[in-house]
Protein backbone atom coordinates (compact mmCIF):
# COMPACT_ATOMS: atom_id res chain seq x y z
CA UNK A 1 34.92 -13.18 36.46
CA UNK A 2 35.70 -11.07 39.52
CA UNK A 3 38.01 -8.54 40.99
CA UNK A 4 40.95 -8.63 42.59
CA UNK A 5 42.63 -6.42 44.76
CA UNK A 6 46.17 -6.02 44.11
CA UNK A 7 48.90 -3.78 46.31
CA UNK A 8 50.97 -1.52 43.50
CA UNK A 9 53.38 0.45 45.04
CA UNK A 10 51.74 0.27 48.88
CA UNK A 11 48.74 1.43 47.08
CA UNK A 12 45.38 -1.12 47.19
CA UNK A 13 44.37 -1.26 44.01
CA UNK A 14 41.44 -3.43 42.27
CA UNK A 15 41.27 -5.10 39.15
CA UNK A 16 38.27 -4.34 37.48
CA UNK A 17 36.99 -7.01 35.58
CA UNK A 18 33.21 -7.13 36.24
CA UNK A 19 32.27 -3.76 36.19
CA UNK A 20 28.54 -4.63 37.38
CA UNK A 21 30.13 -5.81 40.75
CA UNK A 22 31.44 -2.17 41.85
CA UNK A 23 27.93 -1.99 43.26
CA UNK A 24 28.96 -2.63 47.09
CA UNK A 25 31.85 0.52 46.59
CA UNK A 26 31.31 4.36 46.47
CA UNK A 27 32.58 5.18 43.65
CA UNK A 28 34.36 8.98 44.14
CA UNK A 29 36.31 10.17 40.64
CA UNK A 30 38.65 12.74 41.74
CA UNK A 31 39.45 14.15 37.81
CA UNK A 32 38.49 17.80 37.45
CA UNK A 33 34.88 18.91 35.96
CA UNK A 34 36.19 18.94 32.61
CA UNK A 35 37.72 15.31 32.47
CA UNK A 36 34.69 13.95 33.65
CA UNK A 37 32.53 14.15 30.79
CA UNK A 38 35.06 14.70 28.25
CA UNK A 39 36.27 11.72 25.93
CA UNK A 40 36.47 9.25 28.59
CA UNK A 41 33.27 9.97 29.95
CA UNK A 42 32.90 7.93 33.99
CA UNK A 43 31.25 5.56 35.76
CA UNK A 44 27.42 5.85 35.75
CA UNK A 45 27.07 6.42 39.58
CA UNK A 46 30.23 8.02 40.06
CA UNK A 47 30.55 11.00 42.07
CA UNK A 48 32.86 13.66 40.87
CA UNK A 49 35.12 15.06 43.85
CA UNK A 50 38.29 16.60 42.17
CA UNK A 51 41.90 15.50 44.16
CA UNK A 52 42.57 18.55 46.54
CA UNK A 53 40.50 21.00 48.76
CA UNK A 54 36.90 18.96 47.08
CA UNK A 55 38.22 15.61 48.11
CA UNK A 56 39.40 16.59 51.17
CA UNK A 57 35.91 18.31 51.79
CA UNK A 58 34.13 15.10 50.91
CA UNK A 59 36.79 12.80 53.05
CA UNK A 60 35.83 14.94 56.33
CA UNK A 61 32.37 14.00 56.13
CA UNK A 62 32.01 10.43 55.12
CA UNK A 63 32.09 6.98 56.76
CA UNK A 64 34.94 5.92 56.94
CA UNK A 65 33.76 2.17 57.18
CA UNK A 66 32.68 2.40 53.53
CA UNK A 67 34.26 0.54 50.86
CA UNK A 68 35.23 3.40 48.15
CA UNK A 69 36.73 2.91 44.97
CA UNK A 70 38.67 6.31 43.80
CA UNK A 71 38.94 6.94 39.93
CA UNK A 72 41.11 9.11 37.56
CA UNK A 73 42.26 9.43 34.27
CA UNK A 74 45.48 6.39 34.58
CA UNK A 75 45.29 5.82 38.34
CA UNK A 76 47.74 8.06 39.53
CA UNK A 77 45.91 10.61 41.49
CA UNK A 78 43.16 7.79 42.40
CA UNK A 79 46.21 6.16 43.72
CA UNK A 80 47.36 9.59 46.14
CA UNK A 81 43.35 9.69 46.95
CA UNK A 82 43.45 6.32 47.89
CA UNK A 83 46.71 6.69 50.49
CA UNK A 84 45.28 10.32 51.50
CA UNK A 85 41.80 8.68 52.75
CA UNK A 86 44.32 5.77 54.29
CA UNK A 87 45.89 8.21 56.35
CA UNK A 88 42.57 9.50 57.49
CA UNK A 89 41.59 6.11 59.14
CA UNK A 90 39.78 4.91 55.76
CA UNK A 91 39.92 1.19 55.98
CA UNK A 92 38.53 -0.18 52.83
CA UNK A 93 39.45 2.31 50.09
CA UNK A 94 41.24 1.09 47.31
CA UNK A 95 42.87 2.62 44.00
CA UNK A 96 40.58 1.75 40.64
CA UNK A 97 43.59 -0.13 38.17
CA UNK A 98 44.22 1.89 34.61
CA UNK A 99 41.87 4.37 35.66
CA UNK A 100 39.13 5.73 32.80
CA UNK A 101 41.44 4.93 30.25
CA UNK A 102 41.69 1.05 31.43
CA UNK A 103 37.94 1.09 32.31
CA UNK A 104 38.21 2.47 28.23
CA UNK A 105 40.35 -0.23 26.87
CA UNK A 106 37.81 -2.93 28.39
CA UNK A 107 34.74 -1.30 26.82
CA UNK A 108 33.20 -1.07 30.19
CA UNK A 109 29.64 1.26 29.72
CA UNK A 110 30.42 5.05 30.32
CA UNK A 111 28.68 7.97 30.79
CA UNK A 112 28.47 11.96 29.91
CA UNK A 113 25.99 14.14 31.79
């Protein structure tokens, strides 16, 4: 099994369906502090960086040659994360499919700190 990376909506998106592969992307969850270790729980190695003035903190300082993966709750504001860090000159930054709740469904490992 492997990923694939789709295009919804002019959005790159990957299909997660080996979740031990998503070692080669950063892996920035953009949910608020709360979400993140609520019911979902996230991605062990996942760094939290809420959508909006965090983010954009965290976009300004890192490479943009690195392959990130952006995670939410459903993959909506992954998605505007992912097209934000486009428009920065991010060039391999792609939109995590079904967000936590997907990652959920699949009964991929999560986390709680």
């Amino acid at each position: 099994m492997s990923n694939k990376i789709i295009t919804v909506d002019g959005v790159p998106t990957l299909q997660v369906e080996d979740p031990k592969s998503l070692n080669e992307y950063t892996l920035i969850d953009v949910r608020r502090t709360d979400e993140f270790n609520a019911e979902l729980g996230h991605i062990s190695g996942a760094k939290l960086a809420t959508l909006g003035e965090e983010l954009n903190s965290y976009l300004s300082q890192a490479d943009k040659n690195k392959k990130i993966l952006f995670i939410c709750r459903s993959g909506m504001r992954s998605a505007n994360a992912t097209l934000a860090a486009q428009a920065l000159g991010f060039k391999e930054v792609y939109n995590m499919q079904g967000g936590m709740m997907g990652w959920n469904n699949n009964n991929f490992p999560i986390t709680r700190d």
